[in-house]
Every structure is written in structure tokens, then in C-alpha cells.
PDB file of N, CA and C in Angstrom:
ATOM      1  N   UNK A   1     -27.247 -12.651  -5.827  1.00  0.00           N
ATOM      2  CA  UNK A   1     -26.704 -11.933  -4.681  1.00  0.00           C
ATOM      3  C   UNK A   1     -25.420 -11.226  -5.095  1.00  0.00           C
ATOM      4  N   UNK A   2     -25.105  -9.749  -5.014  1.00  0.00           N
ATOM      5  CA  UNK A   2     -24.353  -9.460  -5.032  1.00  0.00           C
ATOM      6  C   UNK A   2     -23.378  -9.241  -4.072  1.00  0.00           C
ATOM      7  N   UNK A   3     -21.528  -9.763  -4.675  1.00  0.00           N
ATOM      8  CA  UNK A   3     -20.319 -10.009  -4.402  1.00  0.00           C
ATOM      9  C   UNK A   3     -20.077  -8.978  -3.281  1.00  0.00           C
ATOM     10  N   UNK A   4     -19.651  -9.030  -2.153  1.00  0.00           N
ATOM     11  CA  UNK A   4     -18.855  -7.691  -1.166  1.00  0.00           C
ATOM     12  C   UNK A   4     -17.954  -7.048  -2.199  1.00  0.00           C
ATOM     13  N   UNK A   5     -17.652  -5.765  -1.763  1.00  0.00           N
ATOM     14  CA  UNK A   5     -16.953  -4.983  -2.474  1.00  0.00           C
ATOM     15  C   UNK A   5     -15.364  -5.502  -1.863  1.00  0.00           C
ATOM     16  N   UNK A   6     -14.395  -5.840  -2.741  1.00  0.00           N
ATOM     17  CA  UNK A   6     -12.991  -6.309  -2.548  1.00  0.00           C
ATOM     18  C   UNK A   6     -12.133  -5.013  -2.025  1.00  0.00           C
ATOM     19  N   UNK A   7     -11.124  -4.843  -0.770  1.00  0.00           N
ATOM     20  CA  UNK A   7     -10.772  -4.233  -0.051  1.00  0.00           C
ATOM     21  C   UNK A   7      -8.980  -4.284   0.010  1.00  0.00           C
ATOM     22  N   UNK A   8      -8.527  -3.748  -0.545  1.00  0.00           N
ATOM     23  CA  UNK A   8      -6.758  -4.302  -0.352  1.00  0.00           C
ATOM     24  C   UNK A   8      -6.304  -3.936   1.476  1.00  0.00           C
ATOM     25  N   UNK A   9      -5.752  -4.496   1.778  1.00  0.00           N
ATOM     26  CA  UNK A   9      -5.753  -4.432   3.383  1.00  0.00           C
ATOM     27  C   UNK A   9      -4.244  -4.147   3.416  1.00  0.00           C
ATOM     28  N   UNK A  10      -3.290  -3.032   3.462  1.00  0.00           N
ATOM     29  CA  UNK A  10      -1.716  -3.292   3.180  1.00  0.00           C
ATOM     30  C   UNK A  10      -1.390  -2.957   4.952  1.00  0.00           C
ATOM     31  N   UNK A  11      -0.087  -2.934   4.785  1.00  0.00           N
ATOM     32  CA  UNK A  11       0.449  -3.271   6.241  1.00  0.00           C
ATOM     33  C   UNK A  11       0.173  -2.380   7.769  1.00  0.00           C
ATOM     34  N   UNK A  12      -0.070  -1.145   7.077  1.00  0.00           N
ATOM     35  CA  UNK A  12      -0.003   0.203   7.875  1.00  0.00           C
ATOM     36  C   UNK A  12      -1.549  -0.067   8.426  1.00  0.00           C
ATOM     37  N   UNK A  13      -2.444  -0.833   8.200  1.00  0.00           N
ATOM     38  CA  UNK A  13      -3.571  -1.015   8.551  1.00  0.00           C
ATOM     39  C   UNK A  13      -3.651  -1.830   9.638  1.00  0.00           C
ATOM     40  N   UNK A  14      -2.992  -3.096   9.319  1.00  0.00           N
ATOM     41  CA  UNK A  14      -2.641  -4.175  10.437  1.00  0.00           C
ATOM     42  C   UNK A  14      -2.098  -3.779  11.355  1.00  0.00           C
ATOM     43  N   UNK A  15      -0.964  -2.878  11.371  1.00  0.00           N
ATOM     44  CA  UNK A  15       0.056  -2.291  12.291  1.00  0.00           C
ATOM     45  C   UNK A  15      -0.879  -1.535  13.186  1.00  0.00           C
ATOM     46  N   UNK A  16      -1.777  -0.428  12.330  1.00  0.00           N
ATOM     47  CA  UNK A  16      -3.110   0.236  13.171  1.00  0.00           C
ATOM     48  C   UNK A  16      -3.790  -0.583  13.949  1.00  0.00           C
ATOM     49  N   UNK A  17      -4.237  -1.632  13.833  1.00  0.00           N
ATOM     50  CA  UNK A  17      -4.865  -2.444  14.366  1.00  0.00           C
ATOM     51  C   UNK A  17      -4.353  -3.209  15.691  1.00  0.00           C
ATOM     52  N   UNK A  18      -2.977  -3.859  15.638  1.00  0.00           N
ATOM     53  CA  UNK A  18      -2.694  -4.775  16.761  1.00  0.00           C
ATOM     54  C   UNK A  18      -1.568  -3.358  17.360  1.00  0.00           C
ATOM     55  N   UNK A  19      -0.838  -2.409  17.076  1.00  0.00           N
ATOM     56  CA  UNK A  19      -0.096  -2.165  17.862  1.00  0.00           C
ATOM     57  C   UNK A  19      -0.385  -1.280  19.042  1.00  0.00           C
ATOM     58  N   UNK A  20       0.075  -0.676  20.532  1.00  0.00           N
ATOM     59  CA  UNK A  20      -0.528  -0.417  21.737  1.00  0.00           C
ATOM     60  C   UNK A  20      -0.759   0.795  20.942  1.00  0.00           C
ATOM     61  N   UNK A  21      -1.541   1.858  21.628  1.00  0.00           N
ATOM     62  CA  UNK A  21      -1.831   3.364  21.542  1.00  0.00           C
ATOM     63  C   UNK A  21      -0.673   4.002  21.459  1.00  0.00           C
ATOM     64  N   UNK A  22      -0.307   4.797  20.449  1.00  0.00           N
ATOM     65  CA  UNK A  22       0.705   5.990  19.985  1.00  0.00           C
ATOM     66  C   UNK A  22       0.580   6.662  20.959  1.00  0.00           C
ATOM     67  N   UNK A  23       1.549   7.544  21.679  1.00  0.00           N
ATOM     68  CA  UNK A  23       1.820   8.814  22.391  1.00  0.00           C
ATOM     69  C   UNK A  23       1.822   9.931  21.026  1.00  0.00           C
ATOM     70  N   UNK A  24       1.647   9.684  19.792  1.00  0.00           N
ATOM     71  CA  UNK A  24       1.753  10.737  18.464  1.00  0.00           C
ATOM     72  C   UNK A  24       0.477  10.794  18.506  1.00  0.00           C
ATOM     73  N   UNK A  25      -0.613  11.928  18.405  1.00  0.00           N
ATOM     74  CA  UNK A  25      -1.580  12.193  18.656  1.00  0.00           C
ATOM     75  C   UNK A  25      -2.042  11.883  17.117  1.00  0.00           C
ATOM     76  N   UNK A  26      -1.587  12.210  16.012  1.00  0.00           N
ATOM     77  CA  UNK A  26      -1.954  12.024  14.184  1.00  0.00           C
ATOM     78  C   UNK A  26      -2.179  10.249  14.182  1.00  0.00           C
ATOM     79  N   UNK A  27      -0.884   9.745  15.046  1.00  0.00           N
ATOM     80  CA  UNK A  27      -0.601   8.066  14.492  1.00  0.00           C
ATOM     81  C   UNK A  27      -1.973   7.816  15.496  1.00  0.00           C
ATOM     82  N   UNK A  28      -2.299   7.929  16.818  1.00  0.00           N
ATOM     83  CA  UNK A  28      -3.336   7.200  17.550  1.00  0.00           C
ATOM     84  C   UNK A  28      -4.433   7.854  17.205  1.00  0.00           C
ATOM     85  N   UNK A  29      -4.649   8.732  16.216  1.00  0.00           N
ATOM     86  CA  UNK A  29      -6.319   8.990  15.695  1.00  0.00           C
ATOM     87  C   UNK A  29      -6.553   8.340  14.808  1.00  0.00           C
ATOM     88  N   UNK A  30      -5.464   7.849  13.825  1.00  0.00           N
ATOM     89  CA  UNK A  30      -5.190   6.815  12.932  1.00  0.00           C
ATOM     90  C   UNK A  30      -5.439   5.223  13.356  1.00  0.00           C
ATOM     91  N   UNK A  31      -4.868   5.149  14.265  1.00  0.00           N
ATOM     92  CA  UNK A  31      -5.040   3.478  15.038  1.00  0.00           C
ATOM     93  C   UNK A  31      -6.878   3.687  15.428  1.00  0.00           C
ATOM     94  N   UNK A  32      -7.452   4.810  16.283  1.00  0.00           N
ATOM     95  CA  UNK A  32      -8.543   5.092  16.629  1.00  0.00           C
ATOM     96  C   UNK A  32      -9.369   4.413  15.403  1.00  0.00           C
ATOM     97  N   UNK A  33      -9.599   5.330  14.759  1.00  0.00           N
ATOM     98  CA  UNK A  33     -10.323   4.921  13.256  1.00  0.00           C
ATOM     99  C   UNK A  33     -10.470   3.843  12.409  1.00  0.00           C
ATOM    100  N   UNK A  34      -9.054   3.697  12.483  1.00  0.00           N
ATOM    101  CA  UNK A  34      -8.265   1.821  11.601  1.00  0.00           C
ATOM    102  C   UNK A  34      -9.293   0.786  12.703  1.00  0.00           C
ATOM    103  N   UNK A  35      -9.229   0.585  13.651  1.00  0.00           N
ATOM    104  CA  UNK A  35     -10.311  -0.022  14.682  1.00  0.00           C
ATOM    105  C   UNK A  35     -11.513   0.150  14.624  1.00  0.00           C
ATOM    106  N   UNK A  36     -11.825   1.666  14.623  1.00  0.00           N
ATOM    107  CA  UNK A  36     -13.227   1.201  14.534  1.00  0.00           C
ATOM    108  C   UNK A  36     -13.850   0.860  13.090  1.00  0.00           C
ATOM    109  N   UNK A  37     -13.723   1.329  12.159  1.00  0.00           N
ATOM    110  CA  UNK A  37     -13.555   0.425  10.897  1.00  0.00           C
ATOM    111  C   UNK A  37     -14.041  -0.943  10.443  1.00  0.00           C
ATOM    112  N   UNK A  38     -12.612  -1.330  11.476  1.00  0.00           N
ATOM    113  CA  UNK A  38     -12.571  -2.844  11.114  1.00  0.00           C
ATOM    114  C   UNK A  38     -13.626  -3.556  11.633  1.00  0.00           C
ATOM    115  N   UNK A  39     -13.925  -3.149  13.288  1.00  0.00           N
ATOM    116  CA  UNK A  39     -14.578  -3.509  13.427  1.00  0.00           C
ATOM    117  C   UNK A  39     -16.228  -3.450  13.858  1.00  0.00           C
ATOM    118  N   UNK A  40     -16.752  -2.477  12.999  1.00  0.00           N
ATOM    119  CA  UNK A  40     -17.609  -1.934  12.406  1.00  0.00           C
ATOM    120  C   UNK A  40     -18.464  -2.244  11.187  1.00  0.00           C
ATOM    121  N   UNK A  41     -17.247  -1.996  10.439  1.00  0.00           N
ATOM    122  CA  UNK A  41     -17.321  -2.368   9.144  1.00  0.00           C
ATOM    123  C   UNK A  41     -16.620  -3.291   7.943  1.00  0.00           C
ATOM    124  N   UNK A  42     -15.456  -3.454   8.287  1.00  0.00           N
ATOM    125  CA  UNK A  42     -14.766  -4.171   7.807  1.00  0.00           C
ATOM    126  C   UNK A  42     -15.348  -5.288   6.988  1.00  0.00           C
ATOM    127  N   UNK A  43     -15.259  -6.494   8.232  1.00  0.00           N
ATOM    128  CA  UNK A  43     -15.497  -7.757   7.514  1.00  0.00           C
ATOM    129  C   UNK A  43     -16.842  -7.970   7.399  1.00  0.00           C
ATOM    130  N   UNK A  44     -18.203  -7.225   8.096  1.00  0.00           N
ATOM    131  CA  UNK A  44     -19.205  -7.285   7.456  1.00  0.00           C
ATOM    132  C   UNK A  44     -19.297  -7.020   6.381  1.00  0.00           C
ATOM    133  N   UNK A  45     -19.021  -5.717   5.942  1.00  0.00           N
ATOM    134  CA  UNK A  45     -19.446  -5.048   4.530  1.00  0.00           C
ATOM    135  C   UNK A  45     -18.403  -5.311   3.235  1.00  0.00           C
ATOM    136  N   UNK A  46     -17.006  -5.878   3.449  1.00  0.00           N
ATOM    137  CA  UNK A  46     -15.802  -6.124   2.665  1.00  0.00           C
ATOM    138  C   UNK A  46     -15.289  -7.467   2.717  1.00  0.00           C
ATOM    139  N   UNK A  47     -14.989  -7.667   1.185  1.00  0.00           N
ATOM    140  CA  UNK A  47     -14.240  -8.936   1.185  1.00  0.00           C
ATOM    141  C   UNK A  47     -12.809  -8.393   1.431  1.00  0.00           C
ATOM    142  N   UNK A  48     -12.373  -8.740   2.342  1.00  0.00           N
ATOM    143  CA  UNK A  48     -10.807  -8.454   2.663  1.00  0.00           C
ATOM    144  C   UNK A  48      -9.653  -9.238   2.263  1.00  0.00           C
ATOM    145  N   UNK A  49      -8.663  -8.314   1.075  1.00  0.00           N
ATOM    146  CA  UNK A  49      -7.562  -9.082   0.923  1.00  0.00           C
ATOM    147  C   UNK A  49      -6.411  -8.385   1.262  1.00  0.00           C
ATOM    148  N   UNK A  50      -5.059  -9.561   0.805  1.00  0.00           N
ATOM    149  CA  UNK A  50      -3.751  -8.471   1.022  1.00  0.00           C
ATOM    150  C   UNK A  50      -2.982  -9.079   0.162  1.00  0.00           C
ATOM    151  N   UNK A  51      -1.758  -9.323   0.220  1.00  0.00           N
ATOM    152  CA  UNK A  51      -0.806  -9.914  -0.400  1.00  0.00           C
ATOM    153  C   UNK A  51       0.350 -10.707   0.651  1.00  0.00           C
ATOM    154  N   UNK A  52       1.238 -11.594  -0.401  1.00  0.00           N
ATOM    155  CA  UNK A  52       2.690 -12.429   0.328  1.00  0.00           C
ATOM    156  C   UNK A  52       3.627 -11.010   0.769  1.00  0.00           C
ATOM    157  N   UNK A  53       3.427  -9.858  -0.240  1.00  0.00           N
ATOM    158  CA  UNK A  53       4.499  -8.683   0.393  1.00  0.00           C
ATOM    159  C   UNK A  53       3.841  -8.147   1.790  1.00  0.00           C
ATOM    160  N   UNK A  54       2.583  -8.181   1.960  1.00  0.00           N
ATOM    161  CA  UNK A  54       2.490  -7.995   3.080  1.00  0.00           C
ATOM    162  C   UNK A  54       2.980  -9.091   4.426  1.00  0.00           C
ATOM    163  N   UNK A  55       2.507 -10.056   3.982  1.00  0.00           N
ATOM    164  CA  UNK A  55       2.546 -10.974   4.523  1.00  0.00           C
ATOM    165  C   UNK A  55       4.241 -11.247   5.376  1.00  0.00           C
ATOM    166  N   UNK A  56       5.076 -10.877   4.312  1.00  0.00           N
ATOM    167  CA  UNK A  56       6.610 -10.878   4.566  1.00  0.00           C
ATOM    168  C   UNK A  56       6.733  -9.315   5.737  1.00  0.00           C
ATOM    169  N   UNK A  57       6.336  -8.467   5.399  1.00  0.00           N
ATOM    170  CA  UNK A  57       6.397  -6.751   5.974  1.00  0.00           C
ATOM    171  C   UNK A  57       5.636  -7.614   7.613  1.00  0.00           C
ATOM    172  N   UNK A  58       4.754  -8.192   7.846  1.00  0.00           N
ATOM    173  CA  UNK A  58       4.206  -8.003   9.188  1.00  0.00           C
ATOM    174  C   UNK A  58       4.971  -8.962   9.813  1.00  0.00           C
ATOM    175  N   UNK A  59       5.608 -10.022   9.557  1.00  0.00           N
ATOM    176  CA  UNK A  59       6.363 -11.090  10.066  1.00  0.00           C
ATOM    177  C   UNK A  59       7.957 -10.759  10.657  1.00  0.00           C
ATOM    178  N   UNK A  60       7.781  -9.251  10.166  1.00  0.00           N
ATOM    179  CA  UNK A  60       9.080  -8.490  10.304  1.00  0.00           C
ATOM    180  C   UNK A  60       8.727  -7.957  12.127  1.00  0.00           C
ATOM    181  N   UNK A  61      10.143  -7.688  12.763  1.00  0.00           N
ATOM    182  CA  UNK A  61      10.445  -6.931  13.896  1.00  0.00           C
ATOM    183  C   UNK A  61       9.912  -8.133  15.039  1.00  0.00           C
ATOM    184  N   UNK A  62       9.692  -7.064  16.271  1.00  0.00           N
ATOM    185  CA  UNK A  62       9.438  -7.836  17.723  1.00  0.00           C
ATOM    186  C   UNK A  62       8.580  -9.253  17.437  1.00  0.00           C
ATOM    187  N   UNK A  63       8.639 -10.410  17.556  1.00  0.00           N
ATOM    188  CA  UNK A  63       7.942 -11.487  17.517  1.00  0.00           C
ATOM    189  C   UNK A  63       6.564 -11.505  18.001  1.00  0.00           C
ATOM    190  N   UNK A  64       6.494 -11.122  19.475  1.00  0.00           N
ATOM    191  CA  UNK A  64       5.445 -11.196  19.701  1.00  0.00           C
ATOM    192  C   UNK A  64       4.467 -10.103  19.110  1.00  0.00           C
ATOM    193  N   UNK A  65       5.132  -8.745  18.706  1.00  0.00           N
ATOM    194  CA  UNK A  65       4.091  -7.862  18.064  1.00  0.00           C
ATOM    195  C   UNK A  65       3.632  -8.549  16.471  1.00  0.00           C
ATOM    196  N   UNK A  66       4.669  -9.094  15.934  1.00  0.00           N
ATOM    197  CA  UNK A  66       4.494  -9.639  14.677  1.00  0.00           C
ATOM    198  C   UNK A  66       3.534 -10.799  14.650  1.00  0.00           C
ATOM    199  N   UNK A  67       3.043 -11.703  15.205  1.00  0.00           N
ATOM    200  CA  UNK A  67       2.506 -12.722  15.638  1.00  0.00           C
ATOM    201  C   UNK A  67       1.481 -12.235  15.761  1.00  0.00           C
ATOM    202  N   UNK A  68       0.677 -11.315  16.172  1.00  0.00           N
ATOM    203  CA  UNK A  68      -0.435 -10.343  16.316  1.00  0.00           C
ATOM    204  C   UNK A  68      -0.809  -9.784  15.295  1.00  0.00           C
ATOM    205  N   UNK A  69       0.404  -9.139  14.277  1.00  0.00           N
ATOM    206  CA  UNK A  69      -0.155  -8.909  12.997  1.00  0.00           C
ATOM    207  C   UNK A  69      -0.595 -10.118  12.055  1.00  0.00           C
ATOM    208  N   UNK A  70       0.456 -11.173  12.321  1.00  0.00           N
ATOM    209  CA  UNK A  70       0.013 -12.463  11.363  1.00  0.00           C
ATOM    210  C   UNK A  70      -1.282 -12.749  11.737  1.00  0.00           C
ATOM    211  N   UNK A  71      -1.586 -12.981  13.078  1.00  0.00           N
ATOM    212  CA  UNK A  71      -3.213 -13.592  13.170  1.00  0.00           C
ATOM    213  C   UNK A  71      -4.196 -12.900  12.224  1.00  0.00           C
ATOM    214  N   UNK A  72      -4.091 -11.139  12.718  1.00  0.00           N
ATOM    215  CA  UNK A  72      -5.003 -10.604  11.878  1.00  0.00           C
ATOM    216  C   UNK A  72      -5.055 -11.288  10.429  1.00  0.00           C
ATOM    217  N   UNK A  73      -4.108 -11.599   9.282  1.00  0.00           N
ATOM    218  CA  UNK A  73      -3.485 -11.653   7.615  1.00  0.00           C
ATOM    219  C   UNK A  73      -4.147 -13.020   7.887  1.00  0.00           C
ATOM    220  N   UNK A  74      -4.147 -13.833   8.849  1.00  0.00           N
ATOM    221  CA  UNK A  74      -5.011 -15.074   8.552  1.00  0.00           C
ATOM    222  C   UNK A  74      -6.293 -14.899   8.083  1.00  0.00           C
ATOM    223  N   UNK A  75      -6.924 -13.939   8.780  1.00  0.00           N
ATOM    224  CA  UNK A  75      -8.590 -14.099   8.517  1.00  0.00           C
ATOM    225  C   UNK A  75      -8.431 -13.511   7.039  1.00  0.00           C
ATOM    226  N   UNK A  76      -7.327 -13.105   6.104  1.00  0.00           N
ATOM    227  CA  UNK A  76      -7.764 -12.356   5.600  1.00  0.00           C
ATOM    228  C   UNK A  76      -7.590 -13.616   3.833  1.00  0.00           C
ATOM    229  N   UNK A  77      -7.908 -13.177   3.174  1.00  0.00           N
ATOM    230  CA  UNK A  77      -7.752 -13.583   1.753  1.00  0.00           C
ATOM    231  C   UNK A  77      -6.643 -13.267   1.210  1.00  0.00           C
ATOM    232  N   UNK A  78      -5.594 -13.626   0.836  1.00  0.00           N
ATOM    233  CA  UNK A  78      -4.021 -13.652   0.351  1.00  0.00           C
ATOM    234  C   UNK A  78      -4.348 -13.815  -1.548  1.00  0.00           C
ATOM    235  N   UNK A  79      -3.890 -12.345  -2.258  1.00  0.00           N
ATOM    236  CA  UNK A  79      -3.718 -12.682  -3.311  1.00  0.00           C
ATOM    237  C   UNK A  79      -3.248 -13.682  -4.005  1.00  0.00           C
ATOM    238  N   UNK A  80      -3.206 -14.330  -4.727  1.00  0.00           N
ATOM    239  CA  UNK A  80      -2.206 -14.936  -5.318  1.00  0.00           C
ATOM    240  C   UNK A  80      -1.813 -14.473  -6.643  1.00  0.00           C
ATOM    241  N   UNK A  81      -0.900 -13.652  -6.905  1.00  0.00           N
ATOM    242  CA  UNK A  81      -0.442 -13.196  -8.023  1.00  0.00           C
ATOM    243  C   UNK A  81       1.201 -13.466  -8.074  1.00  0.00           C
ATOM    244  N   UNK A  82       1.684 -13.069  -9.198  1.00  0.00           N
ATOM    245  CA  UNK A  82       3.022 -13.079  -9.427  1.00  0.00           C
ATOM    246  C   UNK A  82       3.613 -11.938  -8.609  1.00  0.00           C
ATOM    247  N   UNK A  83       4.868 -12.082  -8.209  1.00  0.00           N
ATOM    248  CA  UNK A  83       5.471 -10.772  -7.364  1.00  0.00           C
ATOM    249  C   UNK A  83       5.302  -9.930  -8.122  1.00  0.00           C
ATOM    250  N   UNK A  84       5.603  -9.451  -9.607  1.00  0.00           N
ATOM    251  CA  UNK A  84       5.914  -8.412 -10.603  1.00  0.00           C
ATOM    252  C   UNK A  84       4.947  -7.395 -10.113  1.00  0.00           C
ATOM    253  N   UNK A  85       3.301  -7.949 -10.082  1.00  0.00           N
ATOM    254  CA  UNK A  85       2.049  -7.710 -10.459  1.00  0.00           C
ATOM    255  C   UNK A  85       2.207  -7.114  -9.023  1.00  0.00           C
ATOM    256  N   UNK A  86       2.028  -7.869  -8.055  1.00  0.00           N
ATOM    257  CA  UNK A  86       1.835  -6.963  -7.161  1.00  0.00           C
ATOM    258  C   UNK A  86       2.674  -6.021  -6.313  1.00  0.00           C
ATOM    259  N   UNK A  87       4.200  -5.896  -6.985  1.00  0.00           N
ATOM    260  CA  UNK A  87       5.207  -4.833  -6.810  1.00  0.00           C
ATOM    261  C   UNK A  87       4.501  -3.879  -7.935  1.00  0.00           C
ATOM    262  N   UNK A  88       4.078  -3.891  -9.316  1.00  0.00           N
ATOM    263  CA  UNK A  88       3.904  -2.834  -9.903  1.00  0.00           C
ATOM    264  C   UNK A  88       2.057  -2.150  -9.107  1.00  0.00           C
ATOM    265  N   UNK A  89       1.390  -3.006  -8.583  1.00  0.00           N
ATOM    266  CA  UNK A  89      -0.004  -2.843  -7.956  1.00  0.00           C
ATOM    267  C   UNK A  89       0.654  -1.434  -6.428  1.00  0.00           C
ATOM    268  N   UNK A  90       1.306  -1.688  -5.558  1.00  0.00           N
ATOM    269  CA  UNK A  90       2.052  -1.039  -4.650  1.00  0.00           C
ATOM    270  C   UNK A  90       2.834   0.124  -4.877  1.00  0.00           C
ATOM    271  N   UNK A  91       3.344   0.070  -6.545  1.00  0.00           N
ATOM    272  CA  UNK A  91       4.058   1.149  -7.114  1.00  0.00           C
ATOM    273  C   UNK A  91       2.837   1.840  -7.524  1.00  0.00           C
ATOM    274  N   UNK A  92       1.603   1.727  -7.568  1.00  0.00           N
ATOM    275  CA  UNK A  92       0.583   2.250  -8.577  1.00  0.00           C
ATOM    276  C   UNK A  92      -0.040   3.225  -7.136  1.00  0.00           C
ATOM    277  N   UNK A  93       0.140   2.617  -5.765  1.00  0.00           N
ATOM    278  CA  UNK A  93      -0.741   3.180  -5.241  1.00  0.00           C
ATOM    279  C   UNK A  93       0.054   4.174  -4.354  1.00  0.00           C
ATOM    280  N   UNK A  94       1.572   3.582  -4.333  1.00  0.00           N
ATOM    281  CA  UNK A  94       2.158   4.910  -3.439  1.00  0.00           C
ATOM    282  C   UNK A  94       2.241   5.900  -4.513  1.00  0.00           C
ATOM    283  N   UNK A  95       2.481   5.769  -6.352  1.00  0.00           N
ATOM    284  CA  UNK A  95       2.138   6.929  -6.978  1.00  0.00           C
ATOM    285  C   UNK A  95       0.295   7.924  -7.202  1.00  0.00           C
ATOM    286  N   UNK A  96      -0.459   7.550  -6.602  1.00  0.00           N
ATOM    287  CA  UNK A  96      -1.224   7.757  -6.704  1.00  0.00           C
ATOM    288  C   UNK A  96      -1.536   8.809  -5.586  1.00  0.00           C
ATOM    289  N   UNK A  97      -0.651   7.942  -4.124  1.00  0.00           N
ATOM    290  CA  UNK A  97      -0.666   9.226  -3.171  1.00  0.00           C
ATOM    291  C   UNK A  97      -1.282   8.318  -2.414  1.00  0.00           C
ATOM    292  N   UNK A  98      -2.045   6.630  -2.071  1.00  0.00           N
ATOM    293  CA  UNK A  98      -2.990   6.505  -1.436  1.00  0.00           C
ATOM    294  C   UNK A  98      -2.476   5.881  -0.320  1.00  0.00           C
ATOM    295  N   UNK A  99      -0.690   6.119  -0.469  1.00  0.00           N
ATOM    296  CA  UNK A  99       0.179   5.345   0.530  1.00  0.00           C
ATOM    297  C   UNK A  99       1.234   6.223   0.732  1.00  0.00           C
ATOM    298  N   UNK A 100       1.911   6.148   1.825  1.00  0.00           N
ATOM    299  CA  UNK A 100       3.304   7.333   2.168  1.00  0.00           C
ATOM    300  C   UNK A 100       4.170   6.611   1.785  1.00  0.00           C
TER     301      UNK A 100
END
């Protein structure tokens, strides 16, 4: 049987996911999509992971919005790597362009 295809899940996704509808018409076509996605496709078709830097980034700001992002990072698979690895993994992808 072949493995789900592995999925990096970083913060701007989660944030898409639990926070209310944007009045920014770009950010809520973004949340639109990030939703249906997930739950569409997501965790059927993907093994979903993230990292502790995420993990630290969603635990950040309003409590109760943050608490909403943590639930989501539960279901999810938590790297375990060295910080280095996955600060230079994050440097690789905002140079790449696949992150703002």
C-alpha cells in the first residue's frame, strides 16, 4: 500500500482555517479555499505535518483565537527535528517564494 503524500501545514494555513471571514476580499478567498481543501481533501488524501515553530507562532495572540489554532496542530503530526533544520527548511521556502 502506498504511503499518503506528506504535506507541510505552516501557520498561515491554520490561521485560514479557524479565523472569522476577512472583510479583505484576497485574505477571505484565501480562508474560502484553505477550507475547502482541508476539508475536502486534506486529511483524506495527505499525511499532514508541521513543526514546534509553528506550534510556538499559533499559541501566539488572543487566547481564545489561539486555542482554535492549537486544536487544529493537534490532529496534525509534529516534526521532530532539530530547530537549525527546520529554521533553514522555512528559510528554503520563503526563498523559494512559496511563503510571504
Amino acid at each position: 500500500m502506498l504511503s499518503k503524500p506528506r504535506v507541510y501545514i505552516e501557520t498561515s494555513v491554520i490561521s485560514y482555517l479557524t479565523s472569522r471571514p476577512s472583510s479583505n476580499e484576497g485574505v477571505r478567498g484565501c480562508q474560502y479555499f484553505t477550507r475547502y481543501w482541508w476539508e475536502n481533501f486534506a486529511e483524506q488524501q495527505f499525511e499532514l505535518v508541521s513543526s514546534p515553530i509553528v506550534q510556538q507562532e499559533v499559541s501566539l495572540g488572543d487566547k481564545e483565537a489561539s486555542q482554535k489554532r492549537l486544536d487544529v496542530l493537534k490532529k496534525l503530526t509534529l516534526l521532530d527535528a532539530p530547530k537549525e533544520i527546520l529554521d533553514s527548511f522555512s528559510d528554503e521556502l520563503i526563498n523559494a517564494g512559496a511563503l510571504p
